[in-house]
C-alpha atoms as a PDB file:
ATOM      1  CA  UNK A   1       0.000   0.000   0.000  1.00  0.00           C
ATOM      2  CA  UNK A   2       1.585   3.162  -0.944  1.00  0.00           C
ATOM      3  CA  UNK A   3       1.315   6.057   1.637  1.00  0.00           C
ATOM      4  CA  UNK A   4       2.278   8.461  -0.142  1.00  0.00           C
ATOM      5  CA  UNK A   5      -0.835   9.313  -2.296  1.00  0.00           C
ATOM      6  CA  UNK A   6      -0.224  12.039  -4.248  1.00  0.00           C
ATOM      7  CA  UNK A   7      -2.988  14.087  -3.448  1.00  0.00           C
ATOM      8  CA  UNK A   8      -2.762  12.902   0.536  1.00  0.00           C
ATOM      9  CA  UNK A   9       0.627  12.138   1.545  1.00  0.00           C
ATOM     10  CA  UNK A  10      -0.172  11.588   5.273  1.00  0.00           C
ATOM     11  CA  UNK A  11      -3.022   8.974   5.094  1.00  0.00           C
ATOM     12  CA  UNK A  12      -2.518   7.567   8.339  1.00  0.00           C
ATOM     13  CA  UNK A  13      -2.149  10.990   9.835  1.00  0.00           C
ATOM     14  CA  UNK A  14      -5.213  12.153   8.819  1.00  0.00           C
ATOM     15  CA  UNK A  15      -7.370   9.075   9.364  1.00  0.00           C
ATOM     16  CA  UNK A  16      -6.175   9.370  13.097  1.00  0.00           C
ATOM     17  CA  UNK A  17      -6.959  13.720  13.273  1.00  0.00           C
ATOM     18  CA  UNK A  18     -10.592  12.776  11.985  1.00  0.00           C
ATOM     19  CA  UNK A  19     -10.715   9.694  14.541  1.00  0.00           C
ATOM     20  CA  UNK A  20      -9.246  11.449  17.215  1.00  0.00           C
ATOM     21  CA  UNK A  21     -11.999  14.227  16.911  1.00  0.00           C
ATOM     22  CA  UNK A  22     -14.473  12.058  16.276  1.00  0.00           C
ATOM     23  CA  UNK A  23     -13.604  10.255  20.020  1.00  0.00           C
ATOM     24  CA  UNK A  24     -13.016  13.299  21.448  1.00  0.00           C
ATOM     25  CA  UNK A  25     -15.968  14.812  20.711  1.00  0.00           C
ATOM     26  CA  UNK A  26     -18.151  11.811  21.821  1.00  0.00           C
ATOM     27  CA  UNK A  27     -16.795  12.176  25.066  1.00  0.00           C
ATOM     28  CA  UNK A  28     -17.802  16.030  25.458  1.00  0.00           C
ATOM     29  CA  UNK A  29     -21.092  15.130  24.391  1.00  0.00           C
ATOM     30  CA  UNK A  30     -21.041  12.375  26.882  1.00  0.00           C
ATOM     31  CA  UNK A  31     -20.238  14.391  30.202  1.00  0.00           C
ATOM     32  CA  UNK A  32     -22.652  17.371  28.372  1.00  0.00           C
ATOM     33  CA  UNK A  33     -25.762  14.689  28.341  1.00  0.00           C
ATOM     34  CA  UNK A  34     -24.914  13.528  32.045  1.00  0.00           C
ATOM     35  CA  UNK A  35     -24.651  17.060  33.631  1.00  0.00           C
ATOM     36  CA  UNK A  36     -27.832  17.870  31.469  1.00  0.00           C
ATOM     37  CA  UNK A  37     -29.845  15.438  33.453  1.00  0.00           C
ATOM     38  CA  UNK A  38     -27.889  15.239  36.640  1.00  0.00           C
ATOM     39  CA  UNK A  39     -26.490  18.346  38.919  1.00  0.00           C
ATOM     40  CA  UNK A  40     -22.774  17.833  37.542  1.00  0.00           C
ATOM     41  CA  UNK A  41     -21.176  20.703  35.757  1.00  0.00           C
ATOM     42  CA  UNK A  42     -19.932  20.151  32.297  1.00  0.00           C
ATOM     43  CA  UNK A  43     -17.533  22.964  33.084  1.00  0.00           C
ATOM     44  CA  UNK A  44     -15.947  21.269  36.320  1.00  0.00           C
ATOM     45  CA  UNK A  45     -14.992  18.289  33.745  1.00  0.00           C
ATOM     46  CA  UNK A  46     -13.143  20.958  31.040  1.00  0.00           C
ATOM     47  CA  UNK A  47     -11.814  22.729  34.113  1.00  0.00           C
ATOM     48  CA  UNK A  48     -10.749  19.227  36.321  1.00  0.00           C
ATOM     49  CA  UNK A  49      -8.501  18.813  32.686  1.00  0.00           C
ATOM     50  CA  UNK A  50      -7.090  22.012  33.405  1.00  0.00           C
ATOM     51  CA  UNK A  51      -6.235  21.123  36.769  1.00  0.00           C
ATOM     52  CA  UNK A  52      -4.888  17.817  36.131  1.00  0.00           C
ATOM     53  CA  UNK A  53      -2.096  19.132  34.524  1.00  0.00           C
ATOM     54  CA  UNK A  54      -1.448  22.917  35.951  1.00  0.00           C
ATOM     55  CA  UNK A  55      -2.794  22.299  39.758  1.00  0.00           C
ATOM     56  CA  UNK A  56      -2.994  26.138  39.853  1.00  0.00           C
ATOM     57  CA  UNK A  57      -5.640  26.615  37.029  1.00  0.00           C
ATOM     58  CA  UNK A  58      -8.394  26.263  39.636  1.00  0.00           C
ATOM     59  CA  UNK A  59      -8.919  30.317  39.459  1.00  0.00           C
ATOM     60  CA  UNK A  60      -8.278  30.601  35.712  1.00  0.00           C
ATOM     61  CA  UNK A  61     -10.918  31.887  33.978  1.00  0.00           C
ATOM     62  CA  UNK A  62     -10.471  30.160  31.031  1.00  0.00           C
ATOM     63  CA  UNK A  63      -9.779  26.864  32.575  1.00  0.00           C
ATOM     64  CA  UNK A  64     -12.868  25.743  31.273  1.00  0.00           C
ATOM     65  CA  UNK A  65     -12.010  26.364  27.588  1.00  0.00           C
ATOM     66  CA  UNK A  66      -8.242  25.355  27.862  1.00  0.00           C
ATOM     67  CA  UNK A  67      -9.481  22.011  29.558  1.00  0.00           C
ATOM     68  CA  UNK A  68     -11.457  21.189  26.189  1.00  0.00           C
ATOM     69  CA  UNK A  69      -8.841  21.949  24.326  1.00  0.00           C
ATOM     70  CA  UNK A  70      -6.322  20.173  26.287  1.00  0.00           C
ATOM     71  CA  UNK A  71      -8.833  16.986  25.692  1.00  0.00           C
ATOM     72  CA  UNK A  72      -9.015  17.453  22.399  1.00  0.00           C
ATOM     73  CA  UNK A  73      -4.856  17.372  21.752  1.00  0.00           C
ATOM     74  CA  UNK A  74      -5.275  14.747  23.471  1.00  0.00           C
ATOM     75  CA  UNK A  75      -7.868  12.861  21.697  1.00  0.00           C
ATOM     76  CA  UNK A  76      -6.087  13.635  18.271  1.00  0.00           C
ATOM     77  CA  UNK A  77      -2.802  12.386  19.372  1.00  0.00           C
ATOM     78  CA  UNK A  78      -4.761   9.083  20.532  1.00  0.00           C
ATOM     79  CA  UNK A  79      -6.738   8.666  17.066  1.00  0.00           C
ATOM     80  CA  UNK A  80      -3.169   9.257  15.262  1.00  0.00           C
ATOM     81  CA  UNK A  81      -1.552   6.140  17.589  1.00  0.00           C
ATOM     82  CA  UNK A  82      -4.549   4.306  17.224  1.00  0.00           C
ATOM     83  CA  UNK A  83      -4.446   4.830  13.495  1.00  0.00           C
ATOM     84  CA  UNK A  84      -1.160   4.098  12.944  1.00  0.00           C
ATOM     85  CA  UNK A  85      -0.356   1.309  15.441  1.00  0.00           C
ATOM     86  CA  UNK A  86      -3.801  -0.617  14.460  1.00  0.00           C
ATOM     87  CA  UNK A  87      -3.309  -0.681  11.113  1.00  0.00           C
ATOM     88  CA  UNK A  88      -1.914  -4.507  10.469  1.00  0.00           C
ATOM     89  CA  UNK A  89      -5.036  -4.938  12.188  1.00  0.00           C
ATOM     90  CA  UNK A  90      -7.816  -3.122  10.373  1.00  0.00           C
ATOM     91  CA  UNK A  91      -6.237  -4.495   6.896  1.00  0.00           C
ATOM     92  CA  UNK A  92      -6.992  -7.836   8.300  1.00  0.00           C
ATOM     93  CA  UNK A  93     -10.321  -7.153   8.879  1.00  0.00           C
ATOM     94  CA  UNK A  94     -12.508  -3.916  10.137  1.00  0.00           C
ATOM     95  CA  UNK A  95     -14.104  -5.900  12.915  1.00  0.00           C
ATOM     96  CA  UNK A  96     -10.931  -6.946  14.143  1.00  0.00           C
ATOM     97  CA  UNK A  97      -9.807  -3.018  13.784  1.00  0.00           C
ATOM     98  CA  UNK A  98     -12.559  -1.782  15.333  1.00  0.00           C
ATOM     99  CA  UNK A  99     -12.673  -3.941  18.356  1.00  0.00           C
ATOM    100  CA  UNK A 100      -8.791  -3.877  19.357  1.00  0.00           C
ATOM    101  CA  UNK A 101      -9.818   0.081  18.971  1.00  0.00           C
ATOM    102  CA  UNK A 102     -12.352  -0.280  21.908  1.00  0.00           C
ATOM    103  CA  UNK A 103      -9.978  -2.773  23.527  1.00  0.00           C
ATOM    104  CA  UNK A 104      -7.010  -0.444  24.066  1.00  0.00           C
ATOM    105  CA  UNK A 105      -9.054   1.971  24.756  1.00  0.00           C
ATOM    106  CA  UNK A 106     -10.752   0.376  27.997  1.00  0.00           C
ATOM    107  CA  UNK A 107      -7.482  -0.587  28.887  1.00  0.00           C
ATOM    108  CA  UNK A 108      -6.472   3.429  28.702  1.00  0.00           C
ATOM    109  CA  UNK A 109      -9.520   4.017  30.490  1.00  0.00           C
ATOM    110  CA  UNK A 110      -8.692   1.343  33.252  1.00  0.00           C
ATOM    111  CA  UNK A 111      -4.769   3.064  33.613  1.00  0.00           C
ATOM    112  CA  UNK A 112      -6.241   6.246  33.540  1.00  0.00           C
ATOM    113  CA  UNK A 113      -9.175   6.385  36.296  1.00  0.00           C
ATOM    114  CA  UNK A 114      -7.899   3.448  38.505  1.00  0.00           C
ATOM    115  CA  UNK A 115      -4.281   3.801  38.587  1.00  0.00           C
ATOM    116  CA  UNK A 116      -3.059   7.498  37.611  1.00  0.00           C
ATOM    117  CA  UNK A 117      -5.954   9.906  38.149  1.00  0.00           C
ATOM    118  CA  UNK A 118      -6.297   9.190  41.639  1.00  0.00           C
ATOM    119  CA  UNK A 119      -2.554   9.474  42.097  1.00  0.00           C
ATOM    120  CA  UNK A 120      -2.304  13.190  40.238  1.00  0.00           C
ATOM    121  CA  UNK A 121      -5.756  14.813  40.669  1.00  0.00           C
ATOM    122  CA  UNK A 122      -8.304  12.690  42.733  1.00  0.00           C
ATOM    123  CA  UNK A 123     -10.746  15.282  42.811  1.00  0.00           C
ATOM    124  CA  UNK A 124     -11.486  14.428  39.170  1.00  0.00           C
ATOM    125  CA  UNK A 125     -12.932  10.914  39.364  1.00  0.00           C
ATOM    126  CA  UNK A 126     -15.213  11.948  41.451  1.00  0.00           C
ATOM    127  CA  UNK A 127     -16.602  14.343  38.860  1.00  0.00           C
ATOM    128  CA  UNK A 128     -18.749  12.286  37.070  1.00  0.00           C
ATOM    129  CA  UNK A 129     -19.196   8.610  37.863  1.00  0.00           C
ATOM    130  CA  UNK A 130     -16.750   5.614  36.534  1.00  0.00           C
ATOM    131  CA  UNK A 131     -19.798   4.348  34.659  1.00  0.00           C
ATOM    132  CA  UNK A 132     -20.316   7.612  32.737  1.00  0.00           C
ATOM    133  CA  UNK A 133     -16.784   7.986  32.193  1.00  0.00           C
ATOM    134  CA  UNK A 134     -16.346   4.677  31.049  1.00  0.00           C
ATOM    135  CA  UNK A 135     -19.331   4.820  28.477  1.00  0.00           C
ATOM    136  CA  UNK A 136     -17.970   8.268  27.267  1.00  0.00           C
ATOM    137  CA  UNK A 137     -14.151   5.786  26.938  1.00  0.00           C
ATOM    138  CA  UNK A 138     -16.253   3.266  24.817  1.00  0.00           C
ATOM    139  CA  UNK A 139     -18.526   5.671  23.020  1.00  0.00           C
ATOM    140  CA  UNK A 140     -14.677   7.052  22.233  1.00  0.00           C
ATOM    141  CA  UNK A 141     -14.264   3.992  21.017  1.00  0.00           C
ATOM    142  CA  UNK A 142     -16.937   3.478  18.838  1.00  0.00           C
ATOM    143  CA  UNK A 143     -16.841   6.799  16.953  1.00  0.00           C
ATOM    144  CA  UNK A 144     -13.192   6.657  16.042  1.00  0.00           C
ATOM    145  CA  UNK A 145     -13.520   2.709  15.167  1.00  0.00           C
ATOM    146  CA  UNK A 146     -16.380   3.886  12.986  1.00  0.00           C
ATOM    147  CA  UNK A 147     -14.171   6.478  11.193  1.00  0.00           C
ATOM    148  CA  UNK A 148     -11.512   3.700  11.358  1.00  0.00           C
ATOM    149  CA  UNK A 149     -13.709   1.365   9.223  1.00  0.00           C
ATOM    150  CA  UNK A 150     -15.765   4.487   6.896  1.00  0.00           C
ATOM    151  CA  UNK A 151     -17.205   2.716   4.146  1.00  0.00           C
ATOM    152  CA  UNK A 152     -15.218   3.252   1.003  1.00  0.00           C
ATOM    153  CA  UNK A 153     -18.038   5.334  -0.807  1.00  0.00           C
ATOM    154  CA  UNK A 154     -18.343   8.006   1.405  1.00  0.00           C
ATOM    155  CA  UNK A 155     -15.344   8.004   3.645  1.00  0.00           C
ATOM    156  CA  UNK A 156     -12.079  10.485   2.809  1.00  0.00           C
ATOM    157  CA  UNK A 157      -9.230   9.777   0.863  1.00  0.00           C
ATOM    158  CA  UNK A 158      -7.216   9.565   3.342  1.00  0.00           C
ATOM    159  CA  UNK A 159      -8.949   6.771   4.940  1.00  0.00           C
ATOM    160  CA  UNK A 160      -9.627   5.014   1.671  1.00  0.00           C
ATOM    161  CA  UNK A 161      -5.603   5.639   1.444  1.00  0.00           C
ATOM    162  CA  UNK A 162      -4.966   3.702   4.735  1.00  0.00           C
ATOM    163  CA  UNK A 163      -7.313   0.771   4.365  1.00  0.00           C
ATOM    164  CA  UNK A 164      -7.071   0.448   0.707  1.00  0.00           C
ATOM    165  CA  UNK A 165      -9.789  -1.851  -0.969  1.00  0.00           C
ATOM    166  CA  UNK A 166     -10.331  -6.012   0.076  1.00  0.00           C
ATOM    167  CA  UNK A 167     -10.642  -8.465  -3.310  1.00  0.00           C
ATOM    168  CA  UNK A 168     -14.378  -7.664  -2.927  1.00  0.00           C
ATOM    169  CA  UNK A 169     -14.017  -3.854  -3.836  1.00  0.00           C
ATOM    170  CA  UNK A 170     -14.679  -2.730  -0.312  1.00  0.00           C
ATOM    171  CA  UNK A 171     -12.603  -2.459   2.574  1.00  0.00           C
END
């Protein structure tokens, strides 16, 4: 498979930007729906972000903002690995993509909340609970899986670039 498509020369790249904000958009909507119905703050989520990596940003006004942002690098730089390091696997097959997608990405949920947040910021697990942030992991999951595997008709070039097409026309 050549990478280097003339009119895309970073397939991989940008199949993991689109993925990456795909997921990481999923998971704002995620914490948005739960403080909808519930009496958590969206905001204490972008800012808890903040916090978790300037422990000072608590009185920053735009902690908030910079938090989503900060998620969103994030998410973008986790669509690009995923992308790139799951790519023997989605040539294989998209299923088999798509669920070591979901896989590693429980398992970076797991590290994450159980293991590291709680060391660095404990204050932000308790934001929302593990089961919401754990469906807004998988529902990460599922939406950059989904751009992962686009059907060939409608999904970018640079996805068609990556994948390439099975003996059946289709990837």
């Amino acid at each position: 498979m050549n990478f280097h498509h003339s009119h895309r020369p970073y397939p991989v790249l940008q199949a993991g930007i689109l993925a990456g904000l795909a997921g990481g958009a999923i998971e704002i909507g995620v914490v948005g729906v739960y403080a909808s119905f519930t009496d958590a703050s969206a905001g204490a989520v972008a800012r808890g972000v903040t916090e978790t990596l300037f422990s000072q940003a608590g009185a920053w006004t735009f902690a908030a903002p910079l938090g989503i942002a900060i998620h969103m690098v994030i998410a973008v730089a986790l669509g690009i690995a995923l992308a790139a390091a799951l790519q023997p696997l989605f040539r294989r097959g998209r299923l088999l993509g798509a669920a070591a997608v979901v896989t590693v990405l429980m398992g970076i949920w797991s590290l994450n909340f159980l293991v590291v947040l709680p060391q660095i910021n404990a204050a932000f697990v308790t934001l929302v609970p593990y089961g919401v942030s754990f469906a807004s992991k998988a529902l990460f999951g599922v939406a950059t899986a989904s751009v992962l595997c686009a059907e060939r008709a409608g999904r970018p070039k640079a996805a068609r670039a990556l994948f390439g097409s099975t003996r059946h026309g289709t990837a």
